[in-house]
C-alpha atoms as a PDB file:
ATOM      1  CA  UNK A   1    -232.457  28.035 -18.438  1.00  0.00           C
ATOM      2  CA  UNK A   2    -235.548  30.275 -18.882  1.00  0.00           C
ATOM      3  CA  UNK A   3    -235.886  33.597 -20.379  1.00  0.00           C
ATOM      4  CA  UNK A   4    -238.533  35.769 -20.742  1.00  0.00           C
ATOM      5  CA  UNK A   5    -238.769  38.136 -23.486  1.00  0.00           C
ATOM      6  CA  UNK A   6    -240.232  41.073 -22.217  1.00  0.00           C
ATOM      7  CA  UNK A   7    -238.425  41.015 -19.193  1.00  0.00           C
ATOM      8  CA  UNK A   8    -235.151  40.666 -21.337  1.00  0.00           C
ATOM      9  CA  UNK A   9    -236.766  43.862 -23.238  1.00  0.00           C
ATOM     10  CA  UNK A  10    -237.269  45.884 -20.237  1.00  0.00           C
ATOM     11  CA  UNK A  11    -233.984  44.774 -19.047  1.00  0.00           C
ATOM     12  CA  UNK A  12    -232.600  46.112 -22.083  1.00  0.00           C
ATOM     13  CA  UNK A  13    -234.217  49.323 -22.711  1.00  0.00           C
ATOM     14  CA  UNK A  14    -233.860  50.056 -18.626  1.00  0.00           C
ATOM     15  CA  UNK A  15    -229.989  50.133 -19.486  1.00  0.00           C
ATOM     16  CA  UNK A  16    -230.308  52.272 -22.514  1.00  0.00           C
ATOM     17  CA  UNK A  17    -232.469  54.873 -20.389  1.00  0.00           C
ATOM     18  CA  UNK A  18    -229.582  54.804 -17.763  1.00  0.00           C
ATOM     19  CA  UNK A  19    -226.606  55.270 -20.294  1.00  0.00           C
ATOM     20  CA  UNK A  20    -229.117  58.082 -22.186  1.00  0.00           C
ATOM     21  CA  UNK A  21    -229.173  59.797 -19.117  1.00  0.00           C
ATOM     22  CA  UNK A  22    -225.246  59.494 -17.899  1.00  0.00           C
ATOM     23  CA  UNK A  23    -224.041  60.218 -21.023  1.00  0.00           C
ATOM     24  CA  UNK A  24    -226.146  63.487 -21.291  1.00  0.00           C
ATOM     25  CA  UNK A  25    -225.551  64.415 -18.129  1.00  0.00           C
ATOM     26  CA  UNK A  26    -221.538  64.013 -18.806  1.00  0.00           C
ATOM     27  CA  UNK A  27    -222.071  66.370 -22.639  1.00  0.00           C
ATOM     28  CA  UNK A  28    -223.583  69.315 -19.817  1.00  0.00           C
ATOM     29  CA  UNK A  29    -220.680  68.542 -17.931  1.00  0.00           C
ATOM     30  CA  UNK A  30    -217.782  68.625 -20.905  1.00  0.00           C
ATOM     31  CA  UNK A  31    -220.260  71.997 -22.381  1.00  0.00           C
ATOM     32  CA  UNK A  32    -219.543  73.772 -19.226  1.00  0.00           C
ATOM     33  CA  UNK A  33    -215.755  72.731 -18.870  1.00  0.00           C
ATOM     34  CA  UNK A  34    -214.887  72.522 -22.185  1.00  0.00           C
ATOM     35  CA  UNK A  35    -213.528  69.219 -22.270  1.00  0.00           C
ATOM     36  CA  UNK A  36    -214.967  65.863 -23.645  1.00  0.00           C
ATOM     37  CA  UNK A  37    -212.662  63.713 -21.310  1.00  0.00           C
ATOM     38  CA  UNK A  38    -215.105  64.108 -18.392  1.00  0.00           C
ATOM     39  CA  UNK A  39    -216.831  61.068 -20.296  1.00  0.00           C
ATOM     40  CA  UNK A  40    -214.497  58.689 -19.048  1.00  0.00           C
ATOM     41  CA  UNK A  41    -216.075  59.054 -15.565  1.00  0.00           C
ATOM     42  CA  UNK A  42    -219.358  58.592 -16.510  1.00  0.00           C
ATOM     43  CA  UNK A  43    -217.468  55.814 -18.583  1.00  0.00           C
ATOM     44  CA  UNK A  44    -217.195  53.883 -15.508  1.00  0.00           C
ATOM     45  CA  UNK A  45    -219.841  54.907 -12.994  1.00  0.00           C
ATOM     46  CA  UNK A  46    -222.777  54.271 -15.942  1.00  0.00           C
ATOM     47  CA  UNK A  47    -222.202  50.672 -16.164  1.00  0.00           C
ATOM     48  CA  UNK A  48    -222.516  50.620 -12.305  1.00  0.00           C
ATOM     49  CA  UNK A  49    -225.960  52.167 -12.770  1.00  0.00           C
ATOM     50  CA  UNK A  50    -227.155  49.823 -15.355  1.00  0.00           C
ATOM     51  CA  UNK A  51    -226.176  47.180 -12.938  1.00  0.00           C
ATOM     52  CA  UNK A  52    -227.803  48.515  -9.990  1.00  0.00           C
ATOM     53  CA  UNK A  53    -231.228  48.561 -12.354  1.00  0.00           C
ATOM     54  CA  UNK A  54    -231.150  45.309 -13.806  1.00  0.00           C
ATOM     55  CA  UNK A  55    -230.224  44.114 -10.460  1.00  0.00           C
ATOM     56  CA  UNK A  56    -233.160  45.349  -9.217  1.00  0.00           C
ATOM     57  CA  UNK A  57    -235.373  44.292 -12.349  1.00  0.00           C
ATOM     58  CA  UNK A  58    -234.184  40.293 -11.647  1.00  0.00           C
ATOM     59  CA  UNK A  59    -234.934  40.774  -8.281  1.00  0.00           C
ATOM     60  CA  UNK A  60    -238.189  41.860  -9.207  1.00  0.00           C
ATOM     61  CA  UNK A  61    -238.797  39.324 -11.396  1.00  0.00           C
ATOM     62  CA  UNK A  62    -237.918  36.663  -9.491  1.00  0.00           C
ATOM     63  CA  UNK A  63    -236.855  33.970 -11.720  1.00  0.00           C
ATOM     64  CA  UNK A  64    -233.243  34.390 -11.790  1.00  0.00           C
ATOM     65  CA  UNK A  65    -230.650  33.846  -9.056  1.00  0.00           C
ATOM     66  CA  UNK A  66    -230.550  36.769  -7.080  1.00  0.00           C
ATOM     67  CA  UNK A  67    -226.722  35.287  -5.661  1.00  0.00           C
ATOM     68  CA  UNK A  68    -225.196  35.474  -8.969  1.00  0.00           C
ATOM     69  CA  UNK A  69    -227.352  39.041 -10.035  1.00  0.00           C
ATOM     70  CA  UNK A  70    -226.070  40.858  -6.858  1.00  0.00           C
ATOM     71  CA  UNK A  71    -222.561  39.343  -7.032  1.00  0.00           C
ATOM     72  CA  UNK A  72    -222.345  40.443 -10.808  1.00  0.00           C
ATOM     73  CA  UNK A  73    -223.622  43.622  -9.496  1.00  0.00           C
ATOM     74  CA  UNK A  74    -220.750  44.200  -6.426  1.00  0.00           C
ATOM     75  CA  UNK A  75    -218.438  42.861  -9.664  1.00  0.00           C
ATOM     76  CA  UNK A  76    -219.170  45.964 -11.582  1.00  0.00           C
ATOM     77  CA  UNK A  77    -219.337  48.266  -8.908  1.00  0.00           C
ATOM     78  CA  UNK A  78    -216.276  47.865  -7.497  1.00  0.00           C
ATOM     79  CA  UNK A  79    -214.637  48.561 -10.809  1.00  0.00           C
ATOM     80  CA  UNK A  80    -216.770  51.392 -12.275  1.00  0.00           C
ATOM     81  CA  UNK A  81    -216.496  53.475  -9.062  1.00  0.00           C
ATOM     82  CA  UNK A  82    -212.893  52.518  -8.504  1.00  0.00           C
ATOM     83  CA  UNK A  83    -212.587  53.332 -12.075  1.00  0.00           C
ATOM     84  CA  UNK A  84    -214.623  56.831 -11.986  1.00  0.00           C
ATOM     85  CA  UNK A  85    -213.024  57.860  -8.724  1.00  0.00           C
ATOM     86  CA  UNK A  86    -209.743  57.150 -10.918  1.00  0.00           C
ATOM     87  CA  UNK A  87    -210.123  59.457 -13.685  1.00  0.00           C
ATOM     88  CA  UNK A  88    -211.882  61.916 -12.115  1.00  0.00           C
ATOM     89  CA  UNK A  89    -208.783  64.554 -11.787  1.00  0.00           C
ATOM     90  CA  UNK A  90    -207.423  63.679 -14.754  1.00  0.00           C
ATOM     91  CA  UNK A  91    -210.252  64.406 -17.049  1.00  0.00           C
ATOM     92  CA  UNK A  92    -210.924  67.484 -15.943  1.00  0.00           C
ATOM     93  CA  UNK A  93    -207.066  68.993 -14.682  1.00  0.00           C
ATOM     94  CA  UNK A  94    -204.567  66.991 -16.574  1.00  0.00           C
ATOM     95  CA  UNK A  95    -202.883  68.084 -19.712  1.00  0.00           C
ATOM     96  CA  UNK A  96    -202.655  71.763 -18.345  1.00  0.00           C
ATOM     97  CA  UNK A  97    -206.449  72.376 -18.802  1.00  0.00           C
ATOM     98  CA  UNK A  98    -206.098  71.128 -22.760  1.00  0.00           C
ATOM     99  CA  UNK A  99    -208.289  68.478 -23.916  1.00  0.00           C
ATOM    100  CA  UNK A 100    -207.082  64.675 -23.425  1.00  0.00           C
ATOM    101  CA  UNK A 101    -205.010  63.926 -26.694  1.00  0.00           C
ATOM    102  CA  UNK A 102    -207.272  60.828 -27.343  1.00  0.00           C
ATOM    103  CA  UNK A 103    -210.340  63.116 -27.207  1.00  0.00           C
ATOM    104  CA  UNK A 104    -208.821  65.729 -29.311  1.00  0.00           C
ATOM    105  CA  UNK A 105    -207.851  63.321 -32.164  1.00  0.00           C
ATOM    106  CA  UNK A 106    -211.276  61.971 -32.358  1.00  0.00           C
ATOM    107  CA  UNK A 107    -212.798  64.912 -32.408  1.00  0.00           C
ATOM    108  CA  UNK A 108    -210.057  66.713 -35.311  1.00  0.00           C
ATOM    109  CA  UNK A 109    -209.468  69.692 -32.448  1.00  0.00           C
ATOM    110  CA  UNK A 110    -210.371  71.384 -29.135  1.00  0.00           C
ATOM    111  CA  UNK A 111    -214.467  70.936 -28.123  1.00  0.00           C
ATOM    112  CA  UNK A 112    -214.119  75.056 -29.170  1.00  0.00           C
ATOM    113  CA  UNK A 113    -213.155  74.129 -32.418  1.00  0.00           C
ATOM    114  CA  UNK A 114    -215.753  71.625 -33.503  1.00  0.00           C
ATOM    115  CA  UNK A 115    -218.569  72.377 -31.219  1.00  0.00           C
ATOM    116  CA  UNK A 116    -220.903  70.272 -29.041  1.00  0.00           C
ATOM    117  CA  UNK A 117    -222.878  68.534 -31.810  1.00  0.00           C
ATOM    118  CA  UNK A 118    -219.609  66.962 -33.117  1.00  0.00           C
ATOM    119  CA  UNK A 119    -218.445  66.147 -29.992  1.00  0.00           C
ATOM    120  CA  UNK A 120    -222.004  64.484 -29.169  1.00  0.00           C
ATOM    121  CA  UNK A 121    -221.963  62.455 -32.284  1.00  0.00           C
ATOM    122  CA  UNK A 122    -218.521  61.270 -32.358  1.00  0.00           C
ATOM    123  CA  UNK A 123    -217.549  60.670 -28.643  1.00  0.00           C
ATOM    124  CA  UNK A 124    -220.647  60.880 -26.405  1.00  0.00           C
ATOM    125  CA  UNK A 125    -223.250  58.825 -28.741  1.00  0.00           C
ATOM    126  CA  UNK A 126    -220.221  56.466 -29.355  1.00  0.00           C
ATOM    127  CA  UNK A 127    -219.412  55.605 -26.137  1.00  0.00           C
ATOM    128  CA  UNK A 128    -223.028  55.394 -25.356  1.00  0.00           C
ATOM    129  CA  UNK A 129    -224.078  52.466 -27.658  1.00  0.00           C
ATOM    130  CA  UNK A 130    -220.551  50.636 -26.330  1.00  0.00           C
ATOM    131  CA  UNK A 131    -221.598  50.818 -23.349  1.00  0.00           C
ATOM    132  CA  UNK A 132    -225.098  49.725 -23.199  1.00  0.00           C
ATOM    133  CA  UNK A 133    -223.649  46.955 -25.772  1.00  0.00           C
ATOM    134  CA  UNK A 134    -220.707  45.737 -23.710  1.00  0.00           C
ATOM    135  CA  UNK A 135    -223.710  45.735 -20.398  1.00  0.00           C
ATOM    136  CA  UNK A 136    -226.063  43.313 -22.115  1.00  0.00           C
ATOM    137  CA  UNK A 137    -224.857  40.010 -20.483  1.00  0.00           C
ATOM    138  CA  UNK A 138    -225.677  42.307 -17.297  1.00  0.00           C
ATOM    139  CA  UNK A 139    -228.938  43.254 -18.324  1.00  0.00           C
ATOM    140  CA  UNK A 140    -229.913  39.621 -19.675  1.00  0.00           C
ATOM    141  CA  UNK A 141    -228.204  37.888 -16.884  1.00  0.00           C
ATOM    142  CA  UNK A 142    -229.979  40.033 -14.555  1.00  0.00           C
ATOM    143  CA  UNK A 143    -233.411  38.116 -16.134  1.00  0.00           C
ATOM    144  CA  UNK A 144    -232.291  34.906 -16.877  1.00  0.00           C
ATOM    145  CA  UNK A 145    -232.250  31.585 -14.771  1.00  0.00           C
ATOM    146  CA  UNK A 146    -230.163  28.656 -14.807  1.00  0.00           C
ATOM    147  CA  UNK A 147    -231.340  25.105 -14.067  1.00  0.00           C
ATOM    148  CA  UNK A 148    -228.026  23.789 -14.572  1.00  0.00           C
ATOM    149  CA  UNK A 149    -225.777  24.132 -11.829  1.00  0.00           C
ATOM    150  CA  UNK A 150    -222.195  23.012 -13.931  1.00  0.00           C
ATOM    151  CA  UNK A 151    -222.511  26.729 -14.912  1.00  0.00           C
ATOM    152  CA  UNK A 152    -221.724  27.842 -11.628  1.00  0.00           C
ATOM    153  CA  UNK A 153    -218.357  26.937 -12.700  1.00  0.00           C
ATOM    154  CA  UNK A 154    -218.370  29.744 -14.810  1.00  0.00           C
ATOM    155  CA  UNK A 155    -219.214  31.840 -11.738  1.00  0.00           C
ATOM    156  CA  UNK A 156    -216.173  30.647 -10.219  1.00  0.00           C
ATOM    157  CA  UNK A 157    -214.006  30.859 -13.025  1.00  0.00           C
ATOM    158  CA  UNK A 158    -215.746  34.948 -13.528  1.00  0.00           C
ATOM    159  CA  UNK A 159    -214.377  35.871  -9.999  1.00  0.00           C
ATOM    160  CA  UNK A 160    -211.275  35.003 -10.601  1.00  0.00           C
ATOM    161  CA  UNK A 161    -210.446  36.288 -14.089  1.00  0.00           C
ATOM    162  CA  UNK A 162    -212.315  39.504 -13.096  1.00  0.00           C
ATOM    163  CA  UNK A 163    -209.778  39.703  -9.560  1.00  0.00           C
ATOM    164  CA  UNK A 164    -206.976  39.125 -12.060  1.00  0.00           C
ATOM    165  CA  UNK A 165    -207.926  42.110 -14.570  1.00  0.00           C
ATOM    166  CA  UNK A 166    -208.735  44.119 -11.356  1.00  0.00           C
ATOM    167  CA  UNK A 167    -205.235  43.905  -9.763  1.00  0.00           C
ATOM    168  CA  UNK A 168    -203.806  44.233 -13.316  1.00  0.00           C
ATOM    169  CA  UNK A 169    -205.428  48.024 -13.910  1.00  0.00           C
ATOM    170  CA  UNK A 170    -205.084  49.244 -10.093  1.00  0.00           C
ATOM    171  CA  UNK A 171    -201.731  48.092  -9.932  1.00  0.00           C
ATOM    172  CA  UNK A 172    -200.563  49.535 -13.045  1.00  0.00           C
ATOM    173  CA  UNK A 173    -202.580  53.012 -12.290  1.00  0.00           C
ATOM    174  CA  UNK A 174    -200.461  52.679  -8.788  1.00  0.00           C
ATOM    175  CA  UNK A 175    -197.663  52.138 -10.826  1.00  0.00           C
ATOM    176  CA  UNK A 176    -197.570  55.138 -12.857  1.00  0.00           C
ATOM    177  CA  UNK A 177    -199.141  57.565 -10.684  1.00  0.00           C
ATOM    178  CA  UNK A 178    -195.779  57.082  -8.448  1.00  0.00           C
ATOM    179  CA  UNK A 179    -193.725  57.412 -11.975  1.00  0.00           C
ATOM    180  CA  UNK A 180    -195.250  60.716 -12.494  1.00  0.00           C
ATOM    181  CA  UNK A 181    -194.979  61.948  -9.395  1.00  0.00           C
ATOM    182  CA  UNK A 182    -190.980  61.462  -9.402  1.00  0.00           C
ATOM    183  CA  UNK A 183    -188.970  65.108 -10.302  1.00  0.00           C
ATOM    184  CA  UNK A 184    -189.449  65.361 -14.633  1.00  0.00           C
ATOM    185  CA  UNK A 185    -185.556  66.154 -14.702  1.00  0.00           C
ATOM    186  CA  UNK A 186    -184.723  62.940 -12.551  1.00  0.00           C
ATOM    187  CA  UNK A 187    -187.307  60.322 -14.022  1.00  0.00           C
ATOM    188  CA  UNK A 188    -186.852  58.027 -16.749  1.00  0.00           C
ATOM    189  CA  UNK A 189    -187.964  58.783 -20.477  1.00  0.00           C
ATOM    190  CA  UNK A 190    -190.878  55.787 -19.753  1.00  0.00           C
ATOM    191  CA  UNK A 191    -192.162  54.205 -17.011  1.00  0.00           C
ATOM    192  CA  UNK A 192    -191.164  50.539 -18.310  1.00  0.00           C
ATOM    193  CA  UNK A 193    -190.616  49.094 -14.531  1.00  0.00           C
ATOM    194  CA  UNK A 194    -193.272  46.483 -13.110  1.00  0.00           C
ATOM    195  CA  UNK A 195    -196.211  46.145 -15.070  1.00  0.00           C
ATOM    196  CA  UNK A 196    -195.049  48.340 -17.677  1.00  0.00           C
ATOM    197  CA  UNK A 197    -191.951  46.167 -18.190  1.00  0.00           C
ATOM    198  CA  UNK A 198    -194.419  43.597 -20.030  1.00  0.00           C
ATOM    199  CA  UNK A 199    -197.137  45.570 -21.425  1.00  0.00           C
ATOM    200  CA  UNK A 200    -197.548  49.158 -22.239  1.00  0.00           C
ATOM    201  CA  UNK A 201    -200.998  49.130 -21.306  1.00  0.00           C
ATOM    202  CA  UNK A 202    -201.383  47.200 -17.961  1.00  0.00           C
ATOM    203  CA  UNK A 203    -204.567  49.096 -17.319  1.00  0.00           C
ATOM    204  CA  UNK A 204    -206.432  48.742 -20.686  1.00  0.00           C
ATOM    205  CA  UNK A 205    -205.463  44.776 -20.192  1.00  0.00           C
ATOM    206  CA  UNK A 206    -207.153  45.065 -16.784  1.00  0.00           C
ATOM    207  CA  UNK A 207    -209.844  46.531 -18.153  1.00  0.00           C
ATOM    208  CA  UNK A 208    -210.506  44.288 -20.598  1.00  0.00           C
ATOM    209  CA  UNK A 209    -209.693  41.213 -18.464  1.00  0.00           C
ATOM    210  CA  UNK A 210    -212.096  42.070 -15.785  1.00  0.00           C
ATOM    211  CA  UNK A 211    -215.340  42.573 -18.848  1.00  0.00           C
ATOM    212  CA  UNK A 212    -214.912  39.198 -19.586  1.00  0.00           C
ATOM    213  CA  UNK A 213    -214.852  37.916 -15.974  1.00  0.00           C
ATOM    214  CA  UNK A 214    -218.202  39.507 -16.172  1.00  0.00           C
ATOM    215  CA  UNK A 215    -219.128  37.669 -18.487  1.00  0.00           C
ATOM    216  CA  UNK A 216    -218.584  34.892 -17.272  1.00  0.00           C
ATOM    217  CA  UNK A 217    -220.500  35.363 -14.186  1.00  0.00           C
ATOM    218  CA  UNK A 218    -223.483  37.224 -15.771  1.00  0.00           C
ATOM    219  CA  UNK A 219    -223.379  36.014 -19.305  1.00  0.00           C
ATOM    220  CA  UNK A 220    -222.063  32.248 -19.271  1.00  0.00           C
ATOM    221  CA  UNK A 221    -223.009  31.952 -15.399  1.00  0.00           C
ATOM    222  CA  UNK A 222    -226.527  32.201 -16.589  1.00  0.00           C
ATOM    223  CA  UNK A 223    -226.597  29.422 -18.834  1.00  0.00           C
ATOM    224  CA  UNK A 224    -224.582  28.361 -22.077  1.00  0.00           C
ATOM    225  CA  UNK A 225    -227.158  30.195 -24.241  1.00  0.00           C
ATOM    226  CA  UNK A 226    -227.130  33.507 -22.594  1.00  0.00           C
ATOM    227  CA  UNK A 227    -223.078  33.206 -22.951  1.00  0.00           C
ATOM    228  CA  UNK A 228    -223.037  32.307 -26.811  1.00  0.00           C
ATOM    229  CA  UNK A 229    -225.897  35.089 -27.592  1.00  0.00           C
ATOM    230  CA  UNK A 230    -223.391  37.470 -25.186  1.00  0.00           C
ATOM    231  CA  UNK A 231    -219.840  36.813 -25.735  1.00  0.00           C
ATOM    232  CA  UNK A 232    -219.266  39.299 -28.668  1.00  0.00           C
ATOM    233  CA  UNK A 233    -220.004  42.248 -25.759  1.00  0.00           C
ATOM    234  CA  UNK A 234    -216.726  41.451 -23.609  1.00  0.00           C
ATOM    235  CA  UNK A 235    -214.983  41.231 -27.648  1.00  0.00           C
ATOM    236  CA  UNK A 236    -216.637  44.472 -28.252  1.00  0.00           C
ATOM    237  CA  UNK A 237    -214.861  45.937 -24.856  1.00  0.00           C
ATOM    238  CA  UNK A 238    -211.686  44.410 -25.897  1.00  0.00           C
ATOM    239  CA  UNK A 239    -211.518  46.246 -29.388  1.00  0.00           C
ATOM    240  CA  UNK A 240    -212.543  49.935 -27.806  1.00  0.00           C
ATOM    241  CA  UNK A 241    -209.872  49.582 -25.521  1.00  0.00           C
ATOM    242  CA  UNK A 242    -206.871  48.369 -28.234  1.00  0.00           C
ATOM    243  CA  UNK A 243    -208.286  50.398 -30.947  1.00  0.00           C
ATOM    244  CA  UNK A 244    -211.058  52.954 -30.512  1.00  0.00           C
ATOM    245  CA  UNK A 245    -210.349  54.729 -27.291  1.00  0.00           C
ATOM    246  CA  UNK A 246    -207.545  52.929 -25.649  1.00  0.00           C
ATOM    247  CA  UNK A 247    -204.061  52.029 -26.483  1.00  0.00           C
ATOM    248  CA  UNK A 248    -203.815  52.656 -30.255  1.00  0.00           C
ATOM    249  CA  UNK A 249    -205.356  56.169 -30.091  1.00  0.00           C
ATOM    250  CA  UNK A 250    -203.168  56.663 -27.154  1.00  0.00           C
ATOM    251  CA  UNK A 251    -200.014  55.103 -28.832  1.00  0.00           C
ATOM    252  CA  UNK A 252    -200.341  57.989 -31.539  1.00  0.00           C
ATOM    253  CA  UNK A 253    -199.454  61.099 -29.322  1.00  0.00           C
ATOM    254  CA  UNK A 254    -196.752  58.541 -27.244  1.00  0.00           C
ATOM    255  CA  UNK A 255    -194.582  57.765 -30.123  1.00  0.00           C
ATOM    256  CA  UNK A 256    -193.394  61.357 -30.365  1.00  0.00           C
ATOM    257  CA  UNK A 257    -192.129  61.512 -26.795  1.00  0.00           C
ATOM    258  CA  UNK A 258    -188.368  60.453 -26.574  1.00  0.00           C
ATOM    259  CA  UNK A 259    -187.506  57.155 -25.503  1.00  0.00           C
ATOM    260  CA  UNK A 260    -190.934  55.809 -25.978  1.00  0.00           C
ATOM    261  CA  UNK A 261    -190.618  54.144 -29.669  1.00  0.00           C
ATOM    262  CA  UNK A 262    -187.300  52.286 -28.291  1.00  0.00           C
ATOM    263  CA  UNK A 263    -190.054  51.057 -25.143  1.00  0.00           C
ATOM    264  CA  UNK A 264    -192.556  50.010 -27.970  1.00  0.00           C
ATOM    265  CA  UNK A 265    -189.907  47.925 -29.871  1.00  0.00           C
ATOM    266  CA  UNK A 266    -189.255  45.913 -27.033  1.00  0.00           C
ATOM    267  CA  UNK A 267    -192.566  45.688 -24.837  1.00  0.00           C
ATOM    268  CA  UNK A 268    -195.642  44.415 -26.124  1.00  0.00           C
ATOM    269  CA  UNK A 269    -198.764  46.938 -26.604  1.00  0.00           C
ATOM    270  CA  UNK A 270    -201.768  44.860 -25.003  1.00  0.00           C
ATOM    271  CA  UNK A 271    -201.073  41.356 -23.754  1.00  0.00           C
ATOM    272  CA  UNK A 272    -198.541  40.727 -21.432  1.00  0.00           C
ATOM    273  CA  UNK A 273    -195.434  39.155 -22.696  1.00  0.00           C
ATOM    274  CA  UNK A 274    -191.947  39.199 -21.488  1.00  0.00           C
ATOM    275  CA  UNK A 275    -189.633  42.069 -22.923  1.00  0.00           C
ATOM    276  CA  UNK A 276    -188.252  41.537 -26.508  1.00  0.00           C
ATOM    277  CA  UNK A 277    -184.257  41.752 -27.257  1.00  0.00           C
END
């Protein structure tokens, strides 16, 4: 495996530009709507961007294998925008125009309340550096070349653990997107059917399931030096989504809603496990 540093550089500071710019363009967004949450779509359509430019960086290059750079690329697209398209109404028109509970809780109030520098600092420059950091076996990958052909095992192994986190999130969005739409008087106190029956967050699982298919095919795929130096990125992902931004900020405004501590008692938070008692 080769790697050249100043392409690995360029790679790197090419992503930071991108998530600079998405993440700006995201705080104009949330100034003129007055909600934060709009981040969660530049969330997922930022990482396709810093894909699409380190793509094009490798290719440049020439060193790497453009197969594995433009597959890791289709990899992250298909999620981000999938992801982005997603979210998109309920940033902006859920929660009766309020601000997303999550948002509001790291923020200690409404965007009104605490103004755009706080919400810059705590949610926009924050989700910013995850996201460039959780993109660097992308960015590296993207630049790096592997002589050893075993590793395409890894590739392999990516696809599949990334198709399995895939289903996992757009199944469970499916899921409870027909729960909600059900009469409110009718409905049960949780949606604890399918997915939900074994997790409470199918779709954070996904999420983190398909990061480290990822890297697997960008990071590992690219050589076992690229993976150890990279596999604390997919980690990082995994620990936003449990405990910075996902299920236990989440889990905070859902244990006041009937029925849902009795769900928590018997249905694990993250990893999928069959039903307790």
């Amino acid at each position: 495996m080769e790697i050249t540093g100043h392409w690995v550089l360029a790679s790197l500071g090419l992503g930071a530009g991108a998530v600079a710019l998405s993440m700006t363009a995201a705080a104009l967004r949330a100034r003129q709507l007055g909600k934060v949450a709009v981040v969660d779509v530049a969330w997922g359509a930022g990482f396709v961007v810093v894909a699409l430019l380190a793509a094009l960086l490798g290719t440049v290059v020439g060193d790497a294998e453009s197969w594995r750079i433009w597959l890791t690329t289709a990899l992250v697209a298909v999620w981000g925008l999938r992801l982005a398209w997603h979210v998109r109404s309920r940033a902006i028109g859920e929660h009766g125009g309020a601000e997303d509970p999550r948002y509001a809780a790291m923020l200690g109030g409404s965007l009104a309340d605490v103004g755009m520098a706080t919400a810059v600092r705590r949610v926009f420059l924050v989700q910013g550096v995850a996201q460039w950091f959780v993109a660097v076996p992308v960015m590296v990958g993207a630049v790096a070349s592997s002589a050893a052909s075993g590793w395409r095992y890894a590739v392999v192994a990516g696809v599949l653990v990334w198709a399995l986190g895939l289903a996992f999130e757009t199944v469970g969005d499916r899921q409870l997107a027909a729960y909600k739409r059900l009469p409110r008087e009718t409905r049960p106190q949780v949606m604890d059917t399918g997915l939900w029956r074994y997790t409470r967050h199918p779709n954070y699982f996904g999420d983190a399931t398909v990061w480290w298919g990822i890297w697997l095919v960008a990071g590992l795929g690219a050589g076992w030096q690229v993976g150890l130096a990279t596999v604390l990125c997919p980690a990082v992902m995994t620990f936003f989504l449990v405990q910075v931004t996902g299920a236990r900020l989440l889990e905070r405004t859902m244990m006041q809603r009937p029925g849902y501590p009795a769900y928590a008692r018997r249905t694990s938070m993250f990893l999928p496990l069959p039903p307790r008692g």
